[in-house]
PDB file of N, CA and C in Angstrom:
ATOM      1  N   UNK A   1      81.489 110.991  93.322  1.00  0.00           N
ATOM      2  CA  UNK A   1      81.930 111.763  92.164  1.00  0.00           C
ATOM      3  C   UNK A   1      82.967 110.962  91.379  1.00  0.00           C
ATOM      4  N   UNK A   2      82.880 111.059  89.968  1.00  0.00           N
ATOM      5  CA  UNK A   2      84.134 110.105  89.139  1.00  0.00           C
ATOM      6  C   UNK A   2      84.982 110.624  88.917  1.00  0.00           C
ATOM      7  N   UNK A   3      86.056 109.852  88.891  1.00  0.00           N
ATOM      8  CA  UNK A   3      87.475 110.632  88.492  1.00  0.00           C
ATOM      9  C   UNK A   3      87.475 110.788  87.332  1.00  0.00           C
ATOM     10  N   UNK A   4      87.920 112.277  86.789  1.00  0.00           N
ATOM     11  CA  UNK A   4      88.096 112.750  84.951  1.00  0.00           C
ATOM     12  C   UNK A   4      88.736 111.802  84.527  1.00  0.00           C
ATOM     13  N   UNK A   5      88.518 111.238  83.531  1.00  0.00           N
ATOM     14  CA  UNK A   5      89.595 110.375  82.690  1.00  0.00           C
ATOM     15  C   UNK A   5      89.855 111.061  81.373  1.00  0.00           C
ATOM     16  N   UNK A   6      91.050 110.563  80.570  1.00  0.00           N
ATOM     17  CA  UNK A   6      91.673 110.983  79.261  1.00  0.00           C
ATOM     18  C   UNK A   6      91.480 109.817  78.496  1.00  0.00           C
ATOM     19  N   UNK A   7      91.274 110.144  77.488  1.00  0.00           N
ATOM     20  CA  UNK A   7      91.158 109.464  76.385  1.00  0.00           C
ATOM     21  C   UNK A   7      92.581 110.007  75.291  1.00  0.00           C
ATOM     22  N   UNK A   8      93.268 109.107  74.884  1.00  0.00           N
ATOM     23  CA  UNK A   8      94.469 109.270  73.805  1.00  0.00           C
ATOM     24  C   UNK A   8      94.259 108.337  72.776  1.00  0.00           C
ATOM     25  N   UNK A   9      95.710 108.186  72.002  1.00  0.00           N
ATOM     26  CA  UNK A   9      95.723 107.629  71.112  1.00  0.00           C
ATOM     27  C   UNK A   9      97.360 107.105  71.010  1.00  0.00           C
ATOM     28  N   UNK A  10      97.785 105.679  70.972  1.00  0.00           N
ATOM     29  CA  UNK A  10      98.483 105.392  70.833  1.00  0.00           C
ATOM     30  C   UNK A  10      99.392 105.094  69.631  1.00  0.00           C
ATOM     31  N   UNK A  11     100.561 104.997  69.242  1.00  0.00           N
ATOM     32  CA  UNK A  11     100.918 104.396  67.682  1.00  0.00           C
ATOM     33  C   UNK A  11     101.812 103.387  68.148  1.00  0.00           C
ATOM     34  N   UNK A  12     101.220 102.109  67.782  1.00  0.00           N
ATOM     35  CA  UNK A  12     101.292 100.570  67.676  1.00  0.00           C
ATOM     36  C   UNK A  12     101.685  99.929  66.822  1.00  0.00           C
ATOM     37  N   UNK A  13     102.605  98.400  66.626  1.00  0.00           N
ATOM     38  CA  UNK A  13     103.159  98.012  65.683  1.00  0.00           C
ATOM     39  C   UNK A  13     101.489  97.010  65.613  1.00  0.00           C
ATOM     40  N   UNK A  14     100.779  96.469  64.823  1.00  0.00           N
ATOM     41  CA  UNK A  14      99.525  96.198  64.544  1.00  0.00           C
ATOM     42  C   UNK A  14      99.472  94.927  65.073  1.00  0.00           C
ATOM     43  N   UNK A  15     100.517  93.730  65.416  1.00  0.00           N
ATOM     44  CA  UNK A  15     101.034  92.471  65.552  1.00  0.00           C
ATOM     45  C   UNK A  15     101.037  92.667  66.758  1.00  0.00           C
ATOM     46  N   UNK A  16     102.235  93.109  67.174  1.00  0.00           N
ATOM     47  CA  UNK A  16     102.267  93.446  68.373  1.00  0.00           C
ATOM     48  C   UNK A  16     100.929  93.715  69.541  1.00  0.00           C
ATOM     49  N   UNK A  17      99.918  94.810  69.306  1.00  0.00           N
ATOM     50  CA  UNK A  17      98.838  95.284  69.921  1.00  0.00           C
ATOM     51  C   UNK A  17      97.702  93.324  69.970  1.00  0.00           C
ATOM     52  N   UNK A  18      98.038  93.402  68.496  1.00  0.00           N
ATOM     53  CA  UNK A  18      96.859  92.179  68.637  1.00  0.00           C
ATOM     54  C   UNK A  18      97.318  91.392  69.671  1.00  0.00           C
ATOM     55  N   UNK A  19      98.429  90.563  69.830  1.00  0.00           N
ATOM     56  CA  UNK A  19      98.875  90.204  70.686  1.00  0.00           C
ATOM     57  C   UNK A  19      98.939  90.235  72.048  1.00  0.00           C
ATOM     58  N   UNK A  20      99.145  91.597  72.382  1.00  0.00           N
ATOM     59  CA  UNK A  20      99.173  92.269  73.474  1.00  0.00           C
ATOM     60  C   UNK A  20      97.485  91.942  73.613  1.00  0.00           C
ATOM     61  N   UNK A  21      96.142  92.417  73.231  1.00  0.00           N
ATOM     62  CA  UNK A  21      94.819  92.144  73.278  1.00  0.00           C
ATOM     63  C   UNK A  21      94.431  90.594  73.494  1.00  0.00           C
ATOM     64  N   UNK A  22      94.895  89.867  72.966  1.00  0.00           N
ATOM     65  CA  UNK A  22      94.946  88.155  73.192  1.00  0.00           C
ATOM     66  C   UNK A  22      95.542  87.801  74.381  1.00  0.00           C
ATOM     67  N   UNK A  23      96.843  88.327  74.579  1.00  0.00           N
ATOM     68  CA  UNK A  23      96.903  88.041  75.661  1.00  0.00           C
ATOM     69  C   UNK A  23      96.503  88.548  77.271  1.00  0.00           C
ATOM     70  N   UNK A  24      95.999  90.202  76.948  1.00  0.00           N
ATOM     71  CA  UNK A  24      94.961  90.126  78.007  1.00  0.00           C
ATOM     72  C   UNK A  24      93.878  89.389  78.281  1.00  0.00           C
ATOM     73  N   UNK A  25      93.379  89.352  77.018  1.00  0.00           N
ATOM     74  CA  UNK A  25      92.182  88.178  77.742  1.00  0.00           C
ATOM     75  C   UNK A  25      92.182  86.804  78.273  1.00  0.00           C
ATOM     76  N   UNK A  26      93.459  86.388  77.556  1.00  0.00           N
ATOM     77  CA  UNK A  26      93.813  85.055  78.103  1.00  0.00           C
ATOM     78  C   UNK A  26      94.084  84.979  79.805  1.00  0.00           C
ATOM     79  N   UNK A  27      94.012  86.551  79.937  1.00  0.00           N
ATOM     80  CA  UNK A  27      94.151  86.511  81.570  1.00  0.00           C
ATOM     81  C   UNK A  27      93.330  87.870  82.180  1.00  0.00           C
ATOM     82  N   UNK A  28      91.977  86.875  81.537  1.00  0.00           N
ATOM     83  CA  UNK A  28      90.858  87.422  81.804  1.00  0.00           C
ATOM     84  C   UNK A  28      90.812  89.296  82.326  1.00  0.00           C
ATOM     85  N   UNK A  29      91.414  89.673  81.291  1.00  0.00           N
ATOM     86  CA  UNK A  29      91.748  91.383  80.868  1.00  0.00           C
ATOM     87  C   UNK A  29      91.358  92.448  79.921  1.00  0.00           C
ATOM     88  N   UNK A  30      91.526  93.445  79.830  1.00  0.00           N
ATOM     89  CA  UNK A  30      91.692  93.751  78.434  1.00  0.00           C
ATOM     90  C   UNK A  30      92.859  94.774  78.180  1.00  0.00           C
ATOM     91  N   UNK A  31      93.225  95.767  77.381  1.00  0.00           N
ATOM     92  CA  UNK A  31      94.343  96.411  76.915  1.00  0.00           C
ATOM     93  C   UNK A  31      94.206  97.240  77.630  1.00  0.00           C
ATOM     94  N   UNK A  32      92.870  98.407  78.028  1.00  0.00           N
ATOM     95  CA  UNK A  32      92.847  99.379  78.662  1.00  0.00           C
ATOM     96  C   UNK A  32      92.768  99.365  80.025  1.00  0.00           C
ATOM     97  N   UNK A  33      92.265  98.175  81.065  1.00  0.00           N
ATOM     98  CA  UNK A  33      93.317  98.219  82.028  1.00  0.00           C
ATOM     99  C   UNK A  33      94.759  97.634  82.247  1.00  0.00           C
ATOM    100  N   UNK A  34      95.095  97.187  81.196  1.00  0.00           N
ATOM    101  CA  UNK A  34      96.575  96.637  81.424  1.00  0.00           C
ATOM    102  C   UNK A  34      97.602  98.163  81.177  1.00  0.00           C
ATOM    103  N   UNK A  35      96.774  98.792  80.553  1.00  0.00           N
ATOM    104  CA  UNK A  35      97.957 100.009  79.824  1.00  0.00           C
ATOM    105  C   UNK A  35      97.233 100.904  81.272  1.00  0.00           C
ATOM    106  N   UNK A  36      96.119 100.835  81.751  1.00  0.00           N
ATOM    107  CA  UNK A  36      96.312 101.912  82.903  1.00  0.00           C
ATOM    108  C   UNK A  36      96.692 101.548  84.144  1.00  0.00           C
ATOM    109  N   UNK A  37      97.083 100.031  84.480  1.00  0.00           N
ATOM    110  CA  UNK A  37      97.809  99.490  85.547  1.00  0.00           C
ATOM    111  C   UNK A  37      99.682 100.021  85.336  1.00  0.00           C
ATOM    112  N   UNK A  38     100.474  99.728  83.926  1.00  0.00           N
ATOM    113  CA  UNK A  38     101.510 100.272  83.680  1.00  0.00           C
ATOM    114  C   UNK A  38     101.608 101.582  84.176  1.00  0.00           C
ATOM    115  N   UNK A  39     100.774 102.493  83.499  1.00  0.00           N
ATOM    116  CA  UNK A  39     101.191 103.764  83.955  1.00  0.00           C
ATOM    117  C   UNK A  39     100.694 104.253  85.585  1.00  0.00           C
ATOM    118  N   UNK A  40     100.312 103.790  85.937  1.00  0.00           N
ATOM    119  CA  UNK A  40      99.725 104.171  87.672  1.00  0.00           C
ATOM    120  C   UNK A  40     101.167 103.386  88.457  1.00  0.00           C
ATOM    121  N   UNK A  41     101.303 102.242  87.850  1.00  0.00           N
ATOM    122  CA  UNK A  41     102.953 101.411  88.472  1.00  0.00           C
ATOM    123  C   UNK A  41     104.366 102.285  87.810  1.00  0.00           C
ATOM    124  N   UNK A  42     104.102 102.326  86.614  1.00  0.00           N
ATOM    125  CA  UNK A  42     105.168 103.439  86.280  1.00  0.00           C
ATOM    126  C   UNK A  42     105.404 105.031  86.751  1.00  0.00           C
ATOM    127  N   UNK A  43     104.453 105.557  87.140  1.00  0.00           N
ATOM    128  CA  UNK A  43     104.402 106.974  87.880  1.00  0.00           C
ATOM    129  C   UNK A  43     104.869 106.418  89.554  1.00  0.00           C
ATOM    130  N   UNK A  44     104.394 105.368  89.765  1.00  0.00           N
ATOM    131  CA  UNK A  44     104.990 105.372  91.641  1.00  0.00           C
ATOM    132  C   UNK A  44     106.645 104.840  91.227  1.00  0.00           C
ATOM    133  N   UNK A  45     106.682 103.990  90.722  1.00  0.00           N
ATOM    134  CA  UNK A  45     108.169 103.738  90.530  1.00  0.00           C
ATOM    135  C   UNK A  45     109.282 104.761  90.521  1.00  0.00           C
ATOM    136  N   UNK A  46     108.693 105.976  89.393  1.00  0.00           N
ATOM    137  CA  UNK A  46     109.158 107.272  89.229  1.00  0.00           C
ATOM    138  C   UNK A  46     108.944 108.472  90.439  1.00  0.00           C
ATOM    139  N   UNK A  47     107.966 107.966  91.245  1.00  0.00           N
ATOM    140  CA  UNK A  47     107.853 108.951  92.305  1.00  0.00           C
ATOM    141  C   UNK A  47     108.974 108.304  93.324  1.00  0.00           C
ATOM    142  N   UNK A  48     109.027 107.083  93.679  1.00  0.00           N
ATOM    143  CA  UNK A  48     110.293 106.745  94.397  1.00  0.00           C
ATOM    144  C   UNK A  48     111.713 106.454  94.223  1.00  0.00           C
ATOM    145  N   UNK A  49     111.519 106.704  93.134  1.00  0.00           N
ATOM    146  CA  UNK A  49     113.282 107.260  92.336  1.00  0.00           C
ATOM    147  C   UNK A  49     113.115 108.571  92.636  1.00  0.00           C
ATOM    148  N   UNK A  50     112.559 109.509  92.585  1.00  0.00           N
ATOM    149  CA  UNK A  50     112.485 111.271  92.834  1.00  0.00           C
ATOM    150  C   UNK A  50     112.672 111.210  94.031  1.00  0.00           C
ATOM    151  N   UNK A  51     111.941 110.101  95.139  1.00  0.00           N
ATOM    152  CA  UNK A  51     112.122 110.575  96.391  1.00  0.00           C
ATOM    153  C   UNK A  51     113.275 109.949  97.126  1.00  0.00           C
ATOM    154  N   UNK A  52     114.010 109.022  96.427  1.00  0.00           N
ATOM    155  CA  UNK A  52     115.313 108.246  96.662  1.00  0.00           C
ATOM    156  C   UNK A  52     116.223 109.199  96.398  1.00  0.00           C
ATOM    157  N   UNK A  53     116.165 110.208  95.568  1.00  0.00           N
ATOM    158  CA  UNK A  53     117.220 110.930  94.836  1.00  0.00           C
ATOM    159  C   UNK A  53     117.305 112.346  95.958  1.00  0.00           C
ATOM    160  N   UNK A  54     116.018 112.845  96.447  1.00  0.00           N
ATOM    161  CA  UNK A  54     115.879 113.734  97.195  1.00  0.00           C
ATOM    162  C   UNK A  54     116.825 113.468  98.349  1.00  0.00           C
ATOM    163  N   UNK A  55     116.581 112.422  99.019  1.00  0.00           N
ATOM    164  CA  UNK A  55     117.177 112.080 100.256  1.00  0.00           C
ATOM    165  C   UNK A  55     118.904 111.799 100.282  1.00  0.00           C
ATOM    166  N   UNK A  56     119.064 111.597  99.189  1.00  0.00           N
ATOM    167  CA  UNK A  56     120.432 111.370  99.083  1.00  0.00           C
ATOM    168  C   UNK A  56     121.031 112.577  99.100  1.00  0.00           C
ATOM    169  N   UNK A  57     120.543 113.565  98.463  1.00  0.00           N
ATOM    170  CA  UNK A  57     120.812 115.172  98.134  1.00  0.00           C
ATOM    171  C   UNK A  57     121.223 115.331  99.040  1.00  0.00           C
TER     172      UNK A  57
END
């Protein structure tokens, strides 16, 4: 069975994105897994700050 995915929409400086797209591929990538590797690394980061913060409590 597949996992649901979301589809959004970002607002980008136009330079910037191209960039960002060039240089995924330069390392053999593209934007949409680089932006869904960030947020899957950014949600655990944030889950172990929540659970660092718990324990200290």
């Amino acid at each position: 069975m597949e996992t649901p995915t979301k589809k959004t929409s970002l607002l980008l400086d136009e330079e910037e994105y191209q960039l960002f797209k060039k240089n995924c591929k330069k390392n053999n990538s593209d934007a949409s897994k680089e932006i869904r590797k960030f947020i899957k690394s950014y949600n655990e980061r944030c889950k172990t700050k929540s659970l660092l913060k718990k324990s200290i409590l």
